[in-house]
N, C-alpha and C. Protein backbone atom coordinates (compact mmCIF):
# COMPACT_ATOMS: atom_id res chain seq x y z
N UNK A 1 9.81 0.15 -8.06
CA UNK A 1 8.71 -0.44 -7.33
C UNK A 1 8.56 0.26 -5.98
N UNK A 2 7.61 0.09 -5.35
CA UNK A 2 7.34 0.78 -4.24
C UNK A 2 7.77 0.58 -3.31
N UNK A 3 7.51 -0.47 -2.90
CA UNK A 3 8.15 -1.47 -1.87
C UNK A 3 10.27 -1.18 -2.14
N UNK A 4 10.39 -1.36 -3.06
CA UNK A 4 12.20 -0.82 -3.00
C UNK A 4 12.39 0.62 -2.47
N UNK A 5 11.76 1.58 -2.18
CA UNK A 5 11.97 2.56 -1.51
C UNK A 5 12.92 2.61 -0.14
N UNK A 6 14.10 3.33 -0.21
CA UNK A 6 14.50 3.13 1.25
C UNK A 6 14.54 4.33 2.14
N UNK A 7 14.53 4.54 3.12
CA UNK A 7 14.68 5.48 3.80
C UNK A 7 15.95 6.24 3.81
N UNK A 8 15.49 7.98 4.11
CA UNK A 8 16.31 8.79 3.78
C UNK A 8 18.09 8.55 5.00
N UNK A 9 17.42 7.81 5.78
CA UNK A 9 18.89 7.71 7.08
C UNK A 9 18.88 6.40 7.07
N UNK A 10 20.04 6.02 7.36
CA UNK A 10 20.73 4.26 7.87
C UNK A 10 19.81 4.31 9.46
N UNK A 11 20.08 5.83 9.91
CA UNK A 11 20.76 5.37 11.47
C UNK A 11 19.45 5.06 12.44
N UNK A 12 18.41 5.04 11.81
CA UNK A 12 17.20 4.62 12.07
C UNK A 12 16.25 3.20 11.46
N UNK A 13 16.24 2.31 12.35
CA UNK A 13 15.00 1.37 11.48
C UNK A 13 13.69 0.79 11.64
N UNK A 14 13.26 2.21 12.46
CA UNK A 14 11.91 2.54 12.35
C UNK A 14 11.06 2.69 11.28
N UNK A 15 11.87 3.30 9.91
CA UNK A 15 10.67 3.48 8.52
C UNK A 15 11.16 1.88 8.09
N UNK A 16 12.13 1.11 8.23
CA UNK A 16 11.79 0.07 7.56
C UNK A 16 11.01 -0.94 7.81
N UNK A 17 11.02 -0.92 9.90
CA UNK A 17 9.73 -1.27 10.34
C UNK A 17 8.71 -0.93 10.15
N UNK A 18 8.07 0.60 9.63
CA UNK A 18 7.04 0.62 9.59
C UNK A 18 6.61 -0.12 7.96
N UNK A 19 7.35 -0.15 7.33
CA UNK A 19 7.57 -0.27 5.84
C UNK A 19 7.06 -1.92 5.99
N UNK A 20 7.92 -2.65 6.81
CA UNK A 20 7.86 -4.31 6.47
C UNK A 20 6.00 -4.52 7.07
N UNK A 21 5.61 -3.87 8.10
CA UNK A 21 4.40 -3.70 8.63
C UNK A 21 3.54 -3.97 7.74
N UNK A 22 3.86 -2.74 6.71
CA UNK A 22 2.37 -2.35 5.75
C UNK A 22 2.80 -3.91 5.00
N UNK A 23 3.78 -3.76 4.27
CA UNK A 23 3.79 -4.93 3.40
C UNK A 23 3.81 -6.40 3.48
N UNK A 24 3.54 -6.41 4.58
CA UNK A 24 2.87 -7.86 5.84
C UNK A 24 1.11 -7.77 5.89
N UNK A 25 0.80 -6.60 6.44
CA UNK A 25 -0.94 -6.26 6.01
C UNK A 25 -1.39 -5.94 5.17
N UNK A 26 -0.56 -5.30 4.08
CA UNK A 26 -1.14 -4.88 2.96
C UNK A 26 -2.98 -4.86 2.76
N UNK A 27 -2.77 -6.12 2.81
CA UNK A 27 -4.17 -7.21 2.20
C UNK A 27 -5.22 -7.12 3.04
N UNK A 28 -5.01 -6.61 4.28
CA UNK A 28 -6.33 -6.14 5.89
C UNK A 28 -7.12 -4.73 5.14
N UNK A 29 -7.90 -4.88 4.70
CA UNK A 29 -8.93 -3.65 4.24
C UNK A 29 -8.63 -2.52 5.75
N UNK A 30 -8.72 -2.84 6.56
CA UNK A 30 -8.78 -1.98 7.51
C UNK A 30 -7.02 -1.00 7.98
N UNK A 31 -6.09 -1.98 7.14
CA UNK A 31 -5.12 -0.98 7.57
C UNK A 31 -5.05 0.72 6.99
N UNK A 32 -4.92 0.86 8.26
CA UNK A 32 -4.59 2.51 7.81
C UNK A 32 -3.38 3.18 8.67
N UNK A 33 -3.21 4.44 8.77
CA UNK A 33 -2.08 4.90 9.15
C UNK A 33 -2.67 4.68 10.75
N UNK A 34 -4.01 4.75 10.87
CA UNK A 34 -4.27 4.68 12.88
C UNK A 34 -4.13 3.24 13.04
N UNK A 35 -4.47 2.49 12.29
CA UNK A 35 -3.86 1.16 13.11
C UNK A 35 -2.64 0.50 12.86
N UNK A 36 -1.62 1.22 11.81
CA UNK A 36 -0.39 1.21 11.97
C UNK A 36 0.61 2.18 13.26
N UNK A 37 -0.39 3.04 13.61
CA UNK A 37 0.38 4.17 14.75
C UNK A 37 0.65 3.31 16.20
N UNK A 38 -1.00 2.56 16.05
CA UNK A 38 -1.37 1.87 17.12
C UNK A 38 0.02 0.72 17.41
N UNK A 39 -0.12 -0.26 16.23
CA UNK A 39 1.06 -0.88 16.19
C UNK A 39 2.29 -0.36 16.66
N UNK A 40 2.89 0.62 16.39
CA UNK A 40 4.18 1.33 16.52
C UNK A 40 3.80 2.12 18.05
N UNK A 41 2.98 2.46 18.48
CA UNK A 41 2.92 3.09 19.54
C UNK A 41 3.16 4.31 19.77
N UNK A 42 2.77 5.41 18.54
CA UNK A 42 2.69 6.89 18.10
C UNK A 42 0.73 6.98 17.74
N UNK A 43 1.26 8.27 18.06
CA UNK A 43 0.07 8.71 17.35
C UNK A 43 -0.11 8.45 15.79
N UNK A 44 -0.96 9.06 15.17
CA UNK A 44 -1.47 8.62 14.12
C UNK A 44 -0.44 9.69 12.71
N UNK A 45 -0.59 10.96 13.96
CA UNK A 45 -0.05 12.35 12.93
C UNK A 45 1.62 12.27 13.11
N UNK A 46 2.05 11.68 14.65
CA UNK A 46 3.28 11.61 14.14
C UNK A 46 3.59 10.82 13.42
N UNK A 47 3.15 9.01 13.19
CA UNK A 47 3.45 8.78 12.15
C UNK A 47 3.60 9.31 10.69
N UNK A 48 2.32 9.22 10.37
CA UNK A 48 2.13 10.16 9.17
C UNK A 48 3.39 11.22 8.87
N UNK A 49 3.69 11.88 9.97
CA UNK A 49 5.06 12.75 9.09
C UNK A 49 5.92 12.26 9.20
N UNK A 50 6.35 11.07 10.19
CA UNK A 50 7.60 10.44 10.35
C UNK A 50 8.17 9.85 8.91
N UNK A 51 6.50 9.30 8.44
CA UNK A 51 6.48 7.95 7.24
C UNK A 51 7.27 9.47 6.26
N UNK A 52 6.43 10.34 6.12
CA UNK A 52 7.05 11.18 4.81
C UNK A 52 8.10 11.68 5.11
N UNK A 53 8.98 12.14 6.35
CA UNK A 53 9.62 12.40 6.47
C UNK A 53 10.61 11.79 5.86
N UNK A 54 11.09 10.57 6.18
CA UNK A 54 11.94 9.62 5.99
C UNK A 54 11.69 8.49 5.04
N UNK A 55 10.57 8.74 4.01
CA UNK A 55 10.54 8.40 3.18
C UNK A 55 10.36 9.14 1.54
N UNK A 56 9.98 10.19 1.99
CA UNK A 56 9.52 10.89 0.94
C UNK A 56 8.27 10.66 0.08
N UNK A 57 7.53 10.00 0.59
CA UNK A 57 6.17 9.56 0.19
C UNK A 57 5.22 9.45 1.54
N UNK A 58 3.94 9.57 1.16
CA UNK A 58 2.66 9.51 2.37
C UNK A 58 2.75 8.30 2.56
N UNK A 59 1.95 7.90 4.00
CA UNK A 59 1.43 6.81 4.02
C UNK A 59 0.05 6.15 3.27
N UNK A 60 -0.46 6.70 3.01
CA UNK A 60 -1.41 6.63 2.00
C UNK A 60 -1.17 6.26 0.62
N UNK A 61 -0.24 7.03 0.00
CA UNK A 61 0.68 6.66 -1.19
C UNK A 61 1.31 5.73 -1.28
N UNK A 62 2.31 5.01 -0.28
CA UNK A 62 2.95 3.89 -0.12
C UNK A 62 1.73 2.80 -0.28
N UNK A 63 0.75 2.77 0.64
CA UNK A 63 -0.01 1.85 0.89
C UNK A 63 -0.70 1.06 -0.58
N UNK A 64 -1.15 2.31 -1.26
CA UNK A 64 -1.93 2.54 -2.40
C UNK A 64 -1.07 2.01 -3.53
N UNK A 65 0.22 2.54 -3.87
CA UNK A 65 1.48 1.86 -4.71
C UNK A 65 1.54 0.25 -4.44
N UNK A 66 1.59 0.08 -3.58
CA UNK A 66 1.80 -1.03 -2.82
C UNK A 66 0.60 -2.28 -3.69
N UNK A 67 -0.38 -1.73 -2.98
CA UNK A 67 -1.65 -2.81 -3.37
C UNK A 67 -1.84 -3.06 -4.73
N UNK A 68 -1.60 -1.69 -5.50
CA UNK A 68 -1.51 -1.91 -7.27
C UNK A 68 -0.59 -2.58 -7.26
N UNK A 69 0.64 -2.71 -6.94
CA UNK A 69 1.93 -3.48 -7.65
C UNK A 69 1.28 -5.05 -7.44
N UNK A 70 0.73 -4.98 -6.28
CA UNK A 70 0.60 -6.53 -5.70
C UNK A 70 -0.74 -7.27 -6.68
N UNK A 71 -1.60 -6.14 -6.97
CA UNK A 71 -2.61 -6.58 -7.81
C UNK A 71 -2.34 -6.68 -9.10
N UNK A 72 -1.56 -5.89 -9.69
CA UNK A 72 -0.44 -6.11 -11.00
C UNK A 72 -0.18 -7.59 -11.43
N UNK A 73 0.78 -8.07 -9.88
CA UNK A 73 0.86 -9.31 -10.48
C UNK A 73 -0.34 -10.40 -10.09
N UNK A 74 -1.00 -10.24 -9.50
CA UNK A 74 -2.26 -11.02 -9.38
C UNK A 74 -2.95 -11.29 -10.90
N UNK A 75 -3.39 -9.97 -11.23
CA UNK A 75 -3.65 -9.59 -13.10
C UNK A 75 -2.71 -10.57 -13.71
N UNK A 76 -1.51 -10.50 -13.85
CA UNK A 76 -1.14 -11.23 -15.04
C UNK A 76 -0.62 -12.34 -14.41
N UNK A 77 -0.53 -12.92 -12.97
CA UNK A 77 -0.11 -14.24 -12.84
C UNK A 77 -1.12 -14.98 -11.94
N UNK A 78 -2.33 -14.64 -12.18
CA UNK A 78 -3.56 -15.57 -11.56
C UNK A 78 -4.78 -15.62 -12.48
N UNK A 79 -5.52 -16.29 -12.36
CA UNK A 79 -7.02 -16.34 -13.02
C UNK A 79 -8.00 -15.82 -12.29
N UNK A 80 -8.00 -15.10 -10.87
CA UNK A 80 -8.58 -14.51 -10.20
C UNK A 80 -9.69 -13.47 -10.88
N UNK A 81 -11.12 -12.96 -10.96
CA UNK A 81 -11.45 -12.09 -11.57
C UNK A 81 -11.27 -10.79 -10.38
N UNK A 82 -11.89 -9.41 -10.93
CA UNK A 82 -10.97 -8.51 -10.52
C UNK A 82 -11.37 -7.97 -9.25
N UNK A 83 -12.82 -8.75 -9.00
CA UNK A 83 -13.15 -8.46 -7.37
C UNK A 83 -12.69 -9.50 -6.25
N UNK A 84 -12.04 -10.21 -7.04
CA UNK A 84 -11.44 -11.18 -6.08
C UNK A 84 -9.74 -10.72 -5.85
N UNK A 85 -9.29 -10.12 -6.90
CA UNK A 85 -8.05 -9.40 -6.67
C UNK A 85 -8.35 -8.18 -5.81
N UNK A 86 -8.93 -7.37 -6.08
CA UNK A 86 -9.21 -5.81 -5.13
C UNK A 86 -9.46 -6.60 -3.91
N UNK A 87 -10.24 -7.46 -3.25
CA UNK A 87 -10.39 -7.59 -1.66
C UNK A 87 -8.97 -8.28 -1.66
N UNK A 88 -8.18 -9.16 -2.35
CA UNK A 88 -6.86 -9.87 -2.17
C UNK A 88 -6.07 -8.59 -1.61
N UNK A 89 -5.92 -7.66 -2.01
CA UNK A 89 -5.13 -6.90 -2.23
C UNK A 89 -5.91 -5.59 -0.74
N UNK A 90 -6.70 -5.64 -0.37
CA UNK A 90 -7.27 -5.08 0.86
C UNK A 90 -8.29 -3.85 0.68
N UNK A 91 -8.72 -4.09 -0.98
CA UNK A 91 -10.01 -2.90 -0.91
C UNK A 91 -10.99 -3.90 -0.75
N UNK A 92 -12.29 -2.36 -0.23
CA UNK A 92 -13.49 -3.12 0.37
C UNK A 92 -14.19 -3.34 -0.32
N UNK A 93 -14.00 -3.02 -1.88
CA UNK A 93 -14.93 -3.03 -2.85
C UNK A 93 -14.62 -2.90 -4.26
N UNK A 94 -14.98 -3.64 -5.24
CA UNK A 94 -13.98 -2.89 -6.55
C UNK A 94 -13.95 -2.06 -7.37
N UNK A 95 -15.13 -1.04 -6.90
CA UNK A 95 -15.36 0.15 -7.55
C UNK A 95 -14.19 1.16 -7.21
N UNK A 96 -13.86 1.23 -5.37
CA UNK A 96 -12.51 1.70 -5.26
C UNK A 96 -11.29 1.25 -5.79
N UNK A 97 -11.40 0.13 -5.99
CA UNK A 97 -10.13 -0.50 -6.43
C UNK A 97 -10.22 -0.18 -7.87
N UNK A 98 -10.76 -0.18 -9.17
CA UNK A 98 -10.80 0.04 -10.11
C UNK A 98 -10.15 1.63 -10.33
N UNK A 99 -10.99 2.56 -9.46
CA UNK A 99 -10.49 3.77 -9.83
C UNK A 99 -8.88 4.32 -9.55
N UNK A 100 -8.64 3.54 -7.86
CA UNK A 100 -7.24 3.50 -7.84
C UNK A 100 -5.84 3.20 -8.76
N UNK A 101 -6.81 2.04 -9.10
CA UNK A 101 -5.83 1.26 -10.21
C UNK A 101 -5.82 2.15 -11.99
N UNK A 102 -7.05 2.78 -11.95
CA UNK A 102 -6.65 3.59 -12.95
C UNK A 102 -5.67 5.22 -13.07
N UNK A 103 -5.76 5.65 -11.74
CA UNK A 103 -5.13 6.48 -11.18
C UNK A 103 -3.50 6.46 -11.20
N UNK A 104 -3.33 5.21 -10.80
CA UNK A 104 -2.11 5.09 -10.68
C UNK A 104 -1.15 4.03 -11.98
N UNK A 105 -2.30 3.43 -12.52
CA UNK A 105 -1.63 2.85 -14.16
C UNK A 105 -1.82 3.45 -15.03
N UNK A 106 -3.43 4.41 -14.97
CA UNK A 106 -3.51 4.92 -16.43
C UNK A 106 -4.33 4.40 -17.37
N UNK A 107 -4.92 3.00 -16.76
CA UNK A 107 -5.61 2.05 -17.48
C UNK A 107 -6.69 1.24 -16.45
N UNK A 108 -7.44 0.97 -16.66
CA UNK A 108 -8.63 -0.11 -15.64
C UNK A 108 -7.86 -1.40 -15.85
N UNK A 109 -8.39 -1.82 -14.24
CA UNK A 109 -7.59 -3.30 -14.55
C UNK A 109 -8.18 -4.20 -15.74
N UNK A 110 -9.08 -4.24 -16.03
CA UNK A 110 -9.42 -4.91 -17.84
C UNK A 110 -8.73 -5.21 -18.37
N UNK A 111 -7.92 -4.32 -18.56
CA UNK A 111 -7.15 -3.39 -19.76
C UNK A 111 -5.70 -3.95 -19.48
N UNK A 112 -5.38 -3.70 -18.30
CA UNK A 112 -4.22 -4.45 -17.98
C UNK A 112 -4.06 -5.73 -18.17
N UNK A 113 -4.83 -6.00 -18.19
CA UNK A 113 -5.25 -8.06 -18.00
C UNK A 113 -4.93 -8.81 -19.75
């Protein structure tokens, strides 16, 4: 799962802060890596390499893993239909969310359901 990812060092717990961050907002359409930098009090680009640095994945990727897993279980443990899961989950629309979700399952959420 995505979220079980840990960072490449102990001796830092900055990526797990930034980590508990996203997976606290997940669901804010508007998070992105600039208003996570903002939060942390970096720029936007050092985050961004900090996150891959010490994680081995983008911030973008994490984020994106993230919202499918969470919409995953929305799909099979809610009655929600699937534009009410994609904004749950922090897209602005479910045409993005559909394609994401096929991107990264392989299948439209339909299909999953």
């Amino acid at each position: 799962m995505i979220q079980d990812l840990a960072p490449k060092t102990e001796s830092d717990d900055t990526p797990r802060k930034i980590m508990a961050y996203i997976n606290e907002h997940y669901g804010d359409s508007s998070l992105s890596v600039t208003s996570a930098s903002e939060a942390f009090s970096m720029s936007s680009s050092y985050l961004s390499t900090y996150f891959k640095k010490h994680l081995d994945v983008t911030f973008s990727k994490y984020l994106e893993g993230l919202r499918i897993e969470k919409a995953c279980e929305l799909i099979r443990n809610s009655d929600l239909n699937i534009e009410a899961i994609a904004a749950e989950v922090g897209y602005t629309n479910s045409l993005s969310f559909r394609r994401a979700f096929k991107k990264v399952m392989g299948m439209p959420p339909s299909s999953y359901r």
